[in-house]
PDB file of N, CA and C in Angstrom:
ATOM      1  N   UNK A   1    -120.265 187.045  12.730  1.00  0.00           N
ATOM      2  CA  UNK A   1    -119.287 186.021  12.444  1.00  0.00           C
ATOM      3  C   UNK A   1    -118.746 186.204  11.031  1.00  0.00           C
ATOM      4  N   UNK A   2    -120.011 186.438  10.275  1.00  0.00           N
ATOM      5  CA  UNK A   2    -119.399 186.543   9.118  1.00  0.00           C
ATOM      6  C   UNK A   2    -118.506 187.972   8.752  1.00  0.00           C
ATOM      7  N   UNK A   3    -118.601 189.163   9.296  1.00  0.00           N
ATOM      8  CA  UNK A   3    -117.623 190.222   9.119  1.00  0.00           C
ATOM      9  C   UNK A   3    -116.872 190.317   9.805  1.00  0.00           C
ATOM     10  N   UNK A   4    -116.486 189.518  10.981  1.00  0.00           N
ATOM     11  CA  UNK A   4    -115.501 188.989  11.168  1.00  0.00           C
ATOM     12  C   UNK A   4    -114.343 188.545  10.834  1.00  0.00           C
ATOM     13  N   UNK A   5    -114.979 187.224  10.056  1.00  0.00           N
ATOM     14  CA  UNK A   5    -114.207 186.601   9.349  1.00  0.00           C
ATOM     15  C   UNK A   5    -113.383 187.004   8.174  1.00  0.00           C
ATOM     16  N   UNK A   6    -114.509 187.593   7.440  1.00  0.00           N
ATOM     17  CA  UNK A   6    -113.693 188.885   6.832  1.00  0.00           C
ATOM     18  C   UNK A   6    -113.263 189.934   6.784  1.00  0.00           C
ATOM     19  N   UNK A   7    -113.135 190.701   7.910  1.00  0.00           N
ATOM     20  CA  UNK A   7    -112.484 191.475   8.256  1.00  0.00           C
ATOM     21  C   UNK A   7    -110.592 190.698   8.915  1.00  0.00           C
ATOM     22  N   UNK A   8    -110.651 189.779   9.206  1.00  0.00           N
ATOM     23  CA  UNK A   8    -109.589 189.041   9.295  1.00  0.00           C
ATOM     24  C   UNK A   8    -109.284 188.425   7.986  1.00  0.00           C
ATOM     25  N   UNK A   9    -109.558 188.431   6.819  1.00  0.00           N
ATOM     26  CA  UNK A   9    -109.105 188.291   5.481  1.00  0.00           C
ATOM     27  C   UNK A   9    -109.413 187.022   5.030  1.00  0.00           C
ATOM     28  N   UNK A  10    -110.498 186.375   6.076  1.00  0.00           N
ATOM     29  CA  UNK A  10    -110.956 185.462   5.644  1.00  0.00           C
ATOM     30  C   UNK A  10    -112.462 184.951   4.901  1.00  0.00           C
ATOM     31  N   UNK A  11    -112.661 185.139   3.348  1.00  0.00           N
ATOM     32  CA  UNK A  11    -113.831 185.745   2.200  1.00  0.00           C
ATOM     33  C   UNK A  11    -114.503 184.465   2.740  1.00  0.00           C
ATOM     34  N   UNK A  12    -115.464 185.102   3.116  1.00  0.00           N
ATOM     35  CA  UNK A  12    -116.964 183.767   3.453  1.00  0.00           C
ATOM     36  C   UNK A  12    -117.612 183.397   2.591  1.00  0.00           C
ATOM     37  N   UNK A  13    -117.759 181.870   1.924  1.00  0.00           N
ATOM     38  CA  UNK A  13    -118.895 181.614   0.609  1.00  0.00           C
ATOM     39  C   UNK A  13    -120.146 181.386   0.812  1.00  0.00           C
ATOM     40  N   UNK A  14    -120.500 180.827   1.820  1.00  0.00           N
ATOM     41  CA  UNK A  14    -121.942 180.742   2.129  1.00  0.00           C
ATOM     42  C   UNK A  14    -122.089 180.268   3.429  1.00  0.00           C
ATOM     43  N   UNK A  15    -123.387 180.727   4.177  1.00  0.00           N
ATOM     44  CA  UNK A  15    -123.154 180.232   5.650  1.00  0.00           C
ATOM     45  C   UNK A  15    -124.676 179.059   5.734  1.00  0.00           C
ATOM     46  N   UNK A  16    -124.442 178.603   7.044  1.00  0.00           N
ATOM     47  CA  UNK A  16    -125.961 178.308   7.333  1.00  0.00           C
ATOM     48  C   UNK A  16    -126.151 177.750   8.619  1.00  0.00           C
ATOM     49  N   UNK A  17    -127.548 177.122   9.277  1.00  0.00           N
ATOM     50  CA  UNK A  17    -127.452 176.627  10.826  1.00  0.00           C
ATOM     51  C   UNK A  17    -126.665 177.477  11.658  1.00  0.00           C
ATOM     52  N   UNK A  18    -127.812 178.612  12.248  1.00  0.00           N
ATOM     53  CA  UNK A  18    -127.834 179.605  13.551  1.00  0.00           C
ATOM     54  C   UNK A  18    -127.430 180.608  13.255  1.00  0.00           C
ATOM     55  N   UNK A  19    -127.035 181.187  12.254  1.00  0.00           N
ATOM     56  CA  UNK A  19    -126.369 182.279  11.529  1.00  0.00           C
ATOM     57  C   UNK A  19    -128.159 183.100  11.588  1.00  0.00           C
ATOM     58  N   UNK A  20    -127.982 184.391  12.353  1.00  0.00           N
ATOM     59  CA  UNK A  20    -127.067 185.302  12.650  1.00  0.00           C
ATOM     60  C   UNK A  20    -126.922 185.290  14.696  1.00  0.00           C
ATOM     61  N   UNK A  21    -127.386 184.017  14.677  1.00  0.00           N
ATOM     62  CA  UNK A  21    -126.829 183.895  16.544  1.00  0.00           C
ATOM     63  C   UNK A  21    -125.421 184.031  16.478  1.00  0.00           C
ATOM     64  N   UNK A  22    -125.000 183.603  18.047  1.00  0.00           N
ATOM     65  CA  UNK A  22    -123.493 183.780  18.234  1.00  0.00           C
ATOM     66  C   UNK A  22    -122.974 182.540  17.733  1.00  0.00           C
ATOM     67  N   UNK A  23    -123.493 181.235  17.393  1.00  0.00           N
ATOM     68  CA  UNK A  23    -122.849 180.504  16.647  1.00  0.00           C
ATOM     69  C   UNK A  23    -123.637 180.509  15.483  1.00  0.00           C
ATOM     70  N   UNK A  24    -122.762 179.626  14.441  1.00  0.00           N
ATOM     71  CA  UNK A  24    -123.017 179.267  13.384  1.00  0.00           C
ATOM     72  C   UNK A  24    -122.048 178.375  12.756  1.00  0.00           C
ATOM     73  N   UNK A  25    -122.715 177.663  11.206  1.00  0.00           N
ATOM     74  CA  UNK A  25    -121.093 177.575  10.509  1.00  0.00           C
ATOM     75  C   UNK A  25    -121.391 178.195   9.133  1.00  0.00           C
ATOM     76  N   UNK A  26    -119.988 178.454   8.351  1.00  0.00           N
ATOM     77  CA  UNK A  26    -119.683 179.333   7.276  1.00  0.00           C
ATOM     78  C   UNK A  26    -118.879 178.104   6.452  1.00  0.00           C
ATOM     79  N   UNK A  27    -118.494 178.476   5.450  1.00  0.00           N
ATOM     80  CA  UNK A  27    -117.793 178.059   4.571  1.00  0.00           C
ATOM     81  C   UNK A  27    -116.722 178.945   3.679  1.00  0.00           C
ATOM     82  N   UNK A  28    -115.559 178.970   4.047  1.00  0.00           N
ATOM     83  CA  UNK A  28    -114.472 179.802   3.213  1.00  0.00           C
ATOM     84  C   UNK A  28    -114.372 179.419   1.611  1.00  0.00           C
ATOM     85  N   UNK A  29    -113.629 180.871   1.451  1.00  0.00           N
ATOM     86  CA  UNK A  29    -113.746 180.747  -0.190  1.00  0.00           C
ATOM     87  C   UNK A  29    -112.484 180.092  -0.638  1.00  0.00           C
ATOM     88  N   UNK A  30    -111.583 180.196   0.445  1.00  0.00           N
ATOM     89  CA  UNK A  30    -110.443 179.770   0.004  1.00  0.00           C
ATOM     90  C   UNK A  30    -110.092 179.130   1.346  1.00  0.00           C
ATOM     91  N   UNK A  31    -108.660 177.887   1.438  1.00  0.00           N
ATOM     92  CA  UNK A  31    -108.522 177.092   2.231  1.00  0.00           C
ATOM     93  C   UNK A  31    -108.076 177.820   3.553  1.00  0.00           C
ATOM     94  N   UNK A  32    -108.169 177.280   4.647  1.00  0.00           N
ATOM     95  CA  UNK A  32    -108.202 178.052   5.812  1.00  0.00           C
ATOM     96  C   UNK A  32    -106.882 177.504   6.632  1.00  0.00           C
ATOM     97  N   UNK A  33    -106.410 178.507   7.436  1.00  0.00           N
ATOM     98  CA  UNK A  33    -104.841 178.347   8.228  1.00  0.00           C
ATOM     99  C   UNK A  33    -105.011 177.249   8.647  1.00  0.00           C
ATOM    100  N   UNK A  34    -103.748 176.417   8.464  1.00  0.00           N
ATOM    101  CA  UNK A  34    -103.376 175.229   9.334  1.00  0.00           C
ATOM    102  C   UNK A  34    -104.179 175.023  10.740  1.00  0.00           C
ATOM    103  N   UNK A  35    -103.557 175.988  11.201  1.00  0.00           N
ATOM    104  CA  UNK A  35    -103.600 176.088  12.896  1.00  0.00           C
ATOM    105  C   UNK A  35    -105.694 175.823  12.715  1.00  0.00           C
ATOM    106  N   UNK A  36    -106.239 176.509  11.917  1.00  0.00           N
ATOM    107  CA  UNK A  36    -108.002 177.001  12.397  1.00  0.00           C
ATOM    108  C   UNK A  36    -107.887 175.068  11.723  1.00  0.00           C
ATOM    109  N   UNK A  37    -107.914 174.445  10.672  1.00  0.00           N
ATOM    110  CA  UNK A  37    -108.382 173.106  10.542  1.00  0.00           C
ATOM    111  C   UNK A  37    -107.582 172.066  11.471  1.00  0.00           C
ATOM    112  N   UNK A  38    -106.846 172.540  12.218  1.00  0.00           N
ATOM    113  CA  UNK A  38    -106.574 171.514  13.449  1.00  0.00           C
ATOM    114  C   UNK A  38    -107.258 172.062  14.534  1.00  0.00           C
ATOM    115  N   UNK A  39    -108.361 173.373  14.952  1.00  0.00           N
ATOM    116  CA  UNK A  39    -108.954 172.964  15.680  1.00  0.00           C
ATOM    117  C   UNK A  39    -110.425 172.466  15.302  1.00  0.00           C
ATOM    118  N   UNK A  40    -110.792 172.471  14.553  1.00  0.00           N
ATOM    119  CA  UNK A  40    -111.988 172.172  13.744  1.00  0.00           C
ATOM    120  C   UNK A  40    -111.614 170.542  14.054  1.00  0.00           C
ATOM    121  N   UNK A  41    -110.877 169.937  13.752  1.00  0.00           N
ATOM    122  CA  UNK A  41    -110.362 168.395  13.908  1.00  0.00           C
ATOM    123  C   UNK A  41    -110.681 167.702  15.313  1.00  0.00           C
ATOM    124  N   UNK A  42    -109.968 168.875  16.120  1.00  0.00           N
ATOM    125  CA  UNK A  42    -109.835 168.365  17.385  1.00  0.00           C
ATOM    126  C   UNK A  42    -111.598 168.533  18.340  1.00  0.00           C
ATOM    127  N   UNK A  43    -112.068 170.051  17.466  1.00  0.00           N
ATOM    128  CA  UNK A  43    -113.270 169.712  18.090  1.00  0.00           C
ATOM    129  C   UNK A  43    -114.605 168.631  17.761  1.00  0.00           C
ATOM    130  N   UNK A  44    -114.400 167.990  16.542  1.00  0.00           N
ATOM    131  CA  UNK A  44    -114.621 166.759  16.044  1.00  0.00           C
ATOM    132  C   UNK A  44    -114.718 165.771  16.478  1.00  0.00           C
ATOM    133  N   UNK A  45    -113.164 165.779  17.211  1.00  0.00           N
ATOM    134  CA  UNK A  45    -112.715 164.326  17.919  1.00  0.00           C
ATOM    135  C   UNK A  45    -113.594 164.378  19.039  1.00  0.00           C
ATOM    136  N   UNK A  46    -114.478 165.284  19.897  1.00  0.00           N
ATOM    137  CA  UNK A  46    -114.891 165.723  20.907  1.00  0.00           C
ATOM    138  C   UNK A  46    -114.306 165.151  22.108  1.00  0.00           C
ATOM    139  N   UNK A  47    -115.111 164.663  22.774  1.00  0.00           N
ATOM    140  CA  UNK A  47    -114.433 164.565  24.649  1.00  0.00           C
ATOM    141  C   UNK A  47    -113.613 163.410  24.529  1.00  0.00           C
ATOM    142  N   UNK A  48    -112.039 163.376  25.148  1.00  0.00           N
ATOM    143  CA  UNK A  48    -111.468 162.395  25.419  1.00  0.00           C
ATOM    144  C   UNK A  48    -111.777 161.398  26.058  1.00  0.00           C
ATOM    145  N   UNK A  49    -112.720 162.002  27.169  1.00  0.00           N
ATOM    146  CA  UNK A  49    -112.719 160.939  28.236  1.00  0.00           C
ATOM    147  C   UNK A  49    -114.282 160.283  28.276  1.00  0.00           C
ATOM    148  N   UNK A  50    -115.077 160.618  27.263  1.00  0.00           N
ATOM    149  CA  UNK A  50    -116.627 160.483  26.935  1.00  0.00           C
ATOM    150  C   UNK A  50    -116.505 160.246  25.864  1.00  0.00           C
ATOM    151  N   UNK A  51    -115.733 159.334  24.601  1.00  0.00           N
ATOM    152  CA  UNK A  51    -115.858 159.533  23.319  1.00  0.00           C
ATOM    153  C   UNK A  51    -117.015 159.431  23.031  1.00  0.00           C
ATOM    154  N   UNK A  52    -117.896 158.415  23.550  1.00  0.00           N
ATOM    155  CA  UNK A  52    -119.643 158.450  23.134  1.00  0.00           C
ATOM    156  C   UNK A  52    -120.089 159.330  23.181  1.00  0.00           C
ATOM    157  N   UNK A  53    -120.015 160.664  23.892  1.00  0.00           N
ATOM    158  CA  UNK A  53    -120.458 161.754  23.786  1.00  0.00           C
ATOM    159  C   UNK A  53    -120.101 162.583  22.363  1.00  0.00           C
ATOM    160  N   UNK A  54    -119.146 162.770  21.838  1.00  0.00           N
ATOM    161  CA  UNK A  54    -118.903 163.248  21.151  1.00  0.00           C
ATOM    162  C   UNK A  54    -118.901 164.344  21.265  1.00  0.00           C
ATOM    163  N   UNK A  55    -119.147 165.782  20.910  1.00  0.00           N
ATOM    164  CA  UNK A  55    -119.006 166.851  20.467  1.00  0.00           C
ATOM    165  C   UNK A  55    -120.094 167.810  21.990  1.00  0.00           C
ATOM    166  N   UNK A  56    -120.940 166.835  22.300  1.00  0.00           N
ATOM    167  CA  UNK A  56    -122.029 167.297  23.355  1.00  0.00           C
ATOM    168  C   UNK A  56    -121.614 166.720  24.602  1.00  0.00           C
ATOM    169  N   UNK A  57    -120.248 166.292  24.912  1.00  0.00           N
ATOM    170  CA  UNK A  57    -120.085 165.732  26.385  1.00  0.00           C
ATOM    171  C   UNK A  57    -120.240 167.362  27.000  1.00  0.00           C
ATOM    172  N   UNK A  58    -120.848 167.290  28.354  1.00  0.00           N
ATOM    173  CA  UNK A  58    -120.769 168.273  29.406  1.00  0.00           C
ATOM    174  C   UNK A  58    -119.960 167.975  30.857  1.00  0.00           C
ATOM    175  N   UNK A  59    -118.998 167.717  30.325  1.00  0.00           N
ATOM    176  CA  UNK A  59    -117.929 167.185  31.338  1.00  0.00           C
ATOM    177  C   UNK A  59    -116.887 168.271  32.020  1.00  0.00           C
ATOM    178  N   UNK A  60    -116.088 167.827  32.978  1.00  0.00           N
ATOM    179  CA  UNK A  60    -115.661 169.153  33.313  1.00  0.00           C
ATOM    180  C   UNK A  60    -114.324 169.740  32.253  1.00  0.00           C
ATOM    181  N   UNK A  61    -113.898 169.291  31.560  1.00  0.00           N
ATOM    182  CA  UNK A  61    -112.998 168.672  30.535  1.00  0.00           C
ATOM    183  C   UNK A  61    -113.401 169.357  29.595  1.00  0.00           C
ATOM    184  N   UNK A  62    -114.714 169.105  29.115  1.00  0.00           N
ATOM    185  CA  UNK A  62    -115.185 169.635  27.378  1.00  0.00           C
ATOM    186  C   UNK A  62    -115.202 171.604  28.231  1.00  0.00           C
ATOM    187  N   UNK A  63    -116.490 171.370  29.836  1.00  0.00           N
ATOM    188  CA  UNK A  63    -116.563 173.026  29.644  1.00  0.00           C
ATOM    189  C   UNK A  63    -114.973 173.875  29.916  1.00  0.00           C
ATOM    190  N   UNK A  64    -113.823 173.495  30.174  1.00  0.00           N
ATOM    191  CA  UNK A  64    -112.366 173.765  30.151  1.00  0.00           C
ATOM    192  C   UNK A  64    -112.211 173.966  28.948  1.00  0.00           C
ATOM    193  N   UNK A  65    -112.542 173.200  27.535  1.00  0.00           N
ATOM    194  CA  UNK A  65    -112.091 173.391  26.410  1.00  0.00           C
ATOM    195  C   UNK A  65    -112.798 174.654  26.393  1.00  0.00           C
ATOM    196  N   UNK A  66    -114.258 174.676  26.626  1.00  0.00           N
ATOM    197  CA  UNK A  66    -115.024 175.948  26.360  1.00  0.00           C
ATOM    198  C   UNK A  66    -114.108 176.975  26.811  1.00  0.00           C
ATOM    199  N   UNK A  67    -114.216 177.092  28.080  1.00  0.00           N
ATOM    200  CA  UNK A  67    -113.847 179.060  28.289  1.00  0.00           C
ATOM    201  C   UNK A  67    -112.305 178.916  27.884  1.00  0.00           C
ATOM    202  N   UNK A  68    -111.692 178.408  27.005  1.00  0.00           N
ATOM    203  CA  UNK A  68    -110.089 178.524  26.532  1.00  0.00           C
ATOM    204  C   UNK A  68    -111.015 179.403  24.818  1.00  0.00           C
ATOM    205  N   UNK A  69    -111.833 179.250  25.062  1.00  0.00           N
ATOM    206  CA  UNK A  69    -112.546 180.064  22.904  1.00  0.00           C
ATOM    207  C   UNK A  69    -112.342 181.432  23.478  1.00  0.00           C
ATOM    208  N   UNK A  70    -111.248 182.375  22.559  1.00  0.00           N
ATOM    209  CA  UNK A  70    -111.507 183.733  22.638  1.00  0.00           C
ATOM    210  C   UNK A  70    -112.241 184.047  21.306  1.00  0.00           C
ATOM    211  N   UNK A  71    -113.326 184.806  21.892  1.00  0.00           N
ATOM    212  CA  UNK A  71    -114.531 185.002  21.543  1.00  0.00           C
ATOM    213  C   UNK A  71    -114.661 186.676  20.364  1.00  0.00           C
ATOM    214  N   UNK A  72    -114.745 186.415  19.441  1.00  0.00           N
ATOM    215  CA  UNK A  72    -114.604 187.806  18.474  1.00  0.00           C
ATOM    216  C   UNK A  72    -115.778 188.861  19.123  1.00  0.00           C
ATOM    217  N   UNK A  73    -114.543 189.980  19.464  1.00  0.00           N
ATOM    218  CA  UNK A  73    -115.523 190.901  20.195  1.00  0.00           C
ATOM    219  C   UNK A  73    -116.598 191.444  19.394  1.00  0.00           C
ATOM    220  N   UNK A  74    -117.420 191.733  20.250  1.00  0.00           N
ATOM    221  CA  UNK A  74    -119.256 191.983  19.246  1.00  0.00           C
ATOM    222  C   UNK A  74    -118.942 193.644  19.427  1.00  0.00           C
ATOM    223  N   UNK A  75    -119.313 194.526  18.390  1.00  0.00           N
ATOM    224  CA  UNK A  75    -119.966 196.098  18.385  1.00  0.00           C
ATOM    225  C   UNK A  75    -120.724 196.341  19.538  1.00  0.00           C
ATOM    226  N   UNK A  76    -120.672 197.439  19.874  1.00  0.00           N
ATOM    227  CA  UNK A  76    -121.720 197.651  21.541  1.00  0.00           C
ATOM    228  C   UNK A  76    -123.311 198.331  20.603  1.00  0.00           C
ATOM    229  N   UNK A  77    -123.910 198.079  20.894  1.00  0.00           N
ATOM    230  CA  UNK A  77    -125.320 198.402  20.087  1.00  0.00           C
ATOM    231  C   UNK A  77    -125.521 199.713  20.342  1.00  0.00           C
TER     232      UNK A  77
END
């Protein structure tokens, strides 16, 4: 994730929680594209139709949001 990110020109300052799994979160060194902090927002807001759920609804709705993530291709080992 993290050479990723910078390899897309985006300088990582420090990461933490699940790093080096396939998720994690990072922190940029500098402010990040419009477009990436409106989805960060929206995945925040989590399930429309479960707001109590928040971020962990398993609805058919949230896993739709899921497979729409294109996924940074991994190196073949």
């Amino acid at each position: 994730m993290v050479a990723e990110s910078q390899r897309r020109g985006l300088p990582v300052r420090t990461t933490w929680n699940g790093l080096p799994a396939v998720t994690g979160s990072l922190s940029l060194a500098r402010p990040a594209h419009p477009t990436l902090v409106t989805a960060v927002q929206r995945y925040h807001r989590g399930c429309t139709v479960h707001p109590e759920r928040r971020v962990l609804c398993d609805w058919e709705h949230g896993r739709a949001e899921g497979a729409r993530i294109i996924r940074a291709a991994r190196p073949a080992a």
